[in-house]
Protein backbone atom coordinates (compact mmCIF):
# COMPACT_ATOMS: atom_id res chain seq x y z
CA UNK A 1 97.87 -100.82 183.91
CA UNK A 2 97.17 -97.35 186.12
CA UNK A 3 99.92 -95.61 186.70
CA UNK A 4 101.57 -94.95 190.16
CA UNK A 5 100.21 -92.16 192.38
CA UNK A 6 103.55 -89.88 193.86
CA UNK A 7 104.09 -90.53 197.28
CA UNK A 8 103.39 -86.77 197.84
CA UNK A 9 99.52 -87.59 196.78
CA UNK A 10 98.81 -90.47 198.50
CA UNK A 11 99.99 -89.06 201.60
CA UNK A 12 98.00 -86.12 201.41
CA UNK A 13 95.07 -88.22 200.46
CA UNK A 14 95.86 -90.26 203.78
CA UNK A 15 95.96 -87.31 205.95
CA UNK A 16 93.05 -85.76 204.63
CA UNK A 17 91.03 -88.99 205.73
CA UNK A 18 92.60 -89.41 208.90
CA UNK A 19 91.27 -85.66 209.66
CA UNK A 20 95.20 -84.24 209.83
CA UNK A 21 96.36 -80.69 208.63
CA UNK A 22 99.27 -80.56 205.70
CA UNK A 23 102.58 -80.85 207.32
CA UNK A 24 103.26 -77.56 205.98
CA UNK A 25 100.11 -76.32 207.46
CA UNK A 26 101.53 -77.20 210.73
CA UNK A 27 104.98 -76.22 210.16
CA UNK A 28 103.83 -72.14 209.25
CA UNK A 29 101.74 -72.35 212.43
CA UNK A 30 104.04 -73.68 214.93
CA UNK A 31 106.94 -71.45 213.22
CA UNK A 32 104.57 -68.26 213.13
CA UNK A 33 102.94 -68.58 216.32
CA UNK A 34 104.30 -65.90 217.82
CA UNK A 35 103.18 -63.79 214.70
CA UNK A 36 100.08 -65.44 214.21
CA UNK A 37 98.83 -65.06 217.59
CA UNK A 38 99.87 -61.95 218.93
CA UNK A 39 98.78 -60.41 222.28
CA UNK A 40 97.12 -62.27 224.18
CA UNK A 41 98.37 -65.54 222.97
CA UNK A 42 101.71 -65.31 221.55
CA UNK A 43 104.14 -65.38 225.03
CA UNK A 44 101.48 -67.44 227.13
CA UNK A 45 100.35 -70.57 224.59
CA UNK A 46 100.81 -72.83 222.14
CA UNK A 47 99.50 -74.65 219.15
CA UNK A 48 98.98 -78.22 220.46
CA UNK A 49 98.00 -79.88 217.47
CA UNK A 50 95.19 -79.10 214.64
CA UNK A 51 92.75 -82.37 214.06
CA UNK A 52 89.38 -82.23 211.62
CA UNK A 53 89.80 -77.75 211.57
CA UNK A 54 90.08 -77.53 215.38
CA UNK A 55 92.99 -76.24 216.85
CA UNK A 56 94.11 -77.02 220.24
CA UNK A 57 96.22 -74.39 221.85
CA UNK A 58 97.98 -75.52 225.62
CA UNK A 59 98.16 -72.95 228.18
CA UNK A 60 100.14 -73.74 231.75
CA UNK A 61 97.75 -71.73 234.11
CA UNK A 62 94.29 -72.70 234.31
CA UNK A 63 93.82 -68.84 234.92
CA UNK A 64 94.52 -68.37 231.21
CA UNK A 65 91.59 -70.73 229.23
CA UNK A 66 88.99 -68.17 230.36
CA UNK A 67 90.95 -65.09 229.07
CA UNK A 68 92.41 -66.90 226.01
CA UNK A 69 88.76 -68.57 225.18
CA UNK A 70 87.45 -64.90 225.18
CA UNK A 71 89.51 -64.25 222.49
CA UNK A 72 89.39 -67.10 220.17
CA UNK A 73 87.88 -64.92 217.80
CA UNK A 74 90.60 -62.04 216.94
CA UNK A 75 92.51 -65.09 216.57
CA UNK A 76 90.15 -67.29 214.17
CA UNK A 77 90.70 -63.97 212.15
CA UNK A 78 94.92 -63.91 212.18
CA UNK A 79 94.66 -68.34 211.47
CA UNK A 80 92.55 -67.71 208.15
CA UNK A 81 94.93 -64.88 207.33
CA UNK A 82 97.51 -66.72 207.89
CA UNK A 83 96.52 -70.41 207.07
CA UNK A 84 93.78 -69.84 204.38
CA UNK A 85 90.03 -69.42 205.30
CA UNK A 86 88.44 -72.27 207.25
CA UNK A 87 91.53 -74.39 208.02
CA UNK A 88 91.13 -73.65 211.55
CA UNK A 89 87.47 -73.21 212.26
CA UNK A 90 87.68 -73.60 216.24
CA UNK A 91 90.15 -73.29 218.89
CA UNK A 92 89.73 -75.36 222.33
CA UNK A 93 91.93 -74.13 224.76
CA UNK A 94 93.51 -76.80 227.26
CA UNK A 95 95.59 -76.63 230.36
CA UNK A 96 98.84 -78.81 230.60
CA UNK A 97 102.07 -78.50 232.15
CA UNK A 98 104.59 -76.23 230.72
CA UNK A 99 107.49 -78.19 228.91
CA UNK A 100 111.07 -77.45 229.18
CA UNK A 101 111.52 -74.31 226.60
CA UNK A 102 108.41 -72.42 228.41
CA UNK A 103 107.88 -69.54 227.12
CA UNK A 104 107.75 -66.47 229.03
């Protein structure tokens, strides 16, 4: 009779083929973000979620995705530093509201 798998593998298996990031993946990159990010980023985004290596990153002005898209690359650089090479292999910037703990 085969053995049972730990809970800790099976959901990790189950993330993988749902295209999600480790939860620990997403906890050092909300947690970091200001780090991670730096100038431009840090004060005026954040991480939205991370789906199949892209990460989404919100912004509140519309003003911003051009400026913040024009940068995606410093910041490819500080995710694989940070993450390991090739979690995140693109960033789509998005506009949506600011929540209630905006930064700024």
């Amino acid at each position: 009779m085969k053995q049972p798998e730990p809970l800790e593998v099976v959901l990790r298996d189950l993330l993988t083929r749902l295209g999600l990031p480790d939860p620990l993946l997403v906890e050092t990159l909300i947690a970091g973000w200001d780090d991670i990010a730096g100038d431009p980023w840090a004060r005026r985004s954040q991480p939205a979620y991370l789906r199949d290596g892209e990460l989404v990153v919100s912004v509140a002005e519309p003003a911003l995705v051009a400026m913040l898209r024009y940068a995606t690359g410093d910041l490819l650089r500080r995710l694989d530093a940070r993450l390991g090479e090739g979690i995140v292999s693109s960033i789509r910037v998005t506009v949506s509201p600011p929540d209630r703990g905006e930064r700024g």
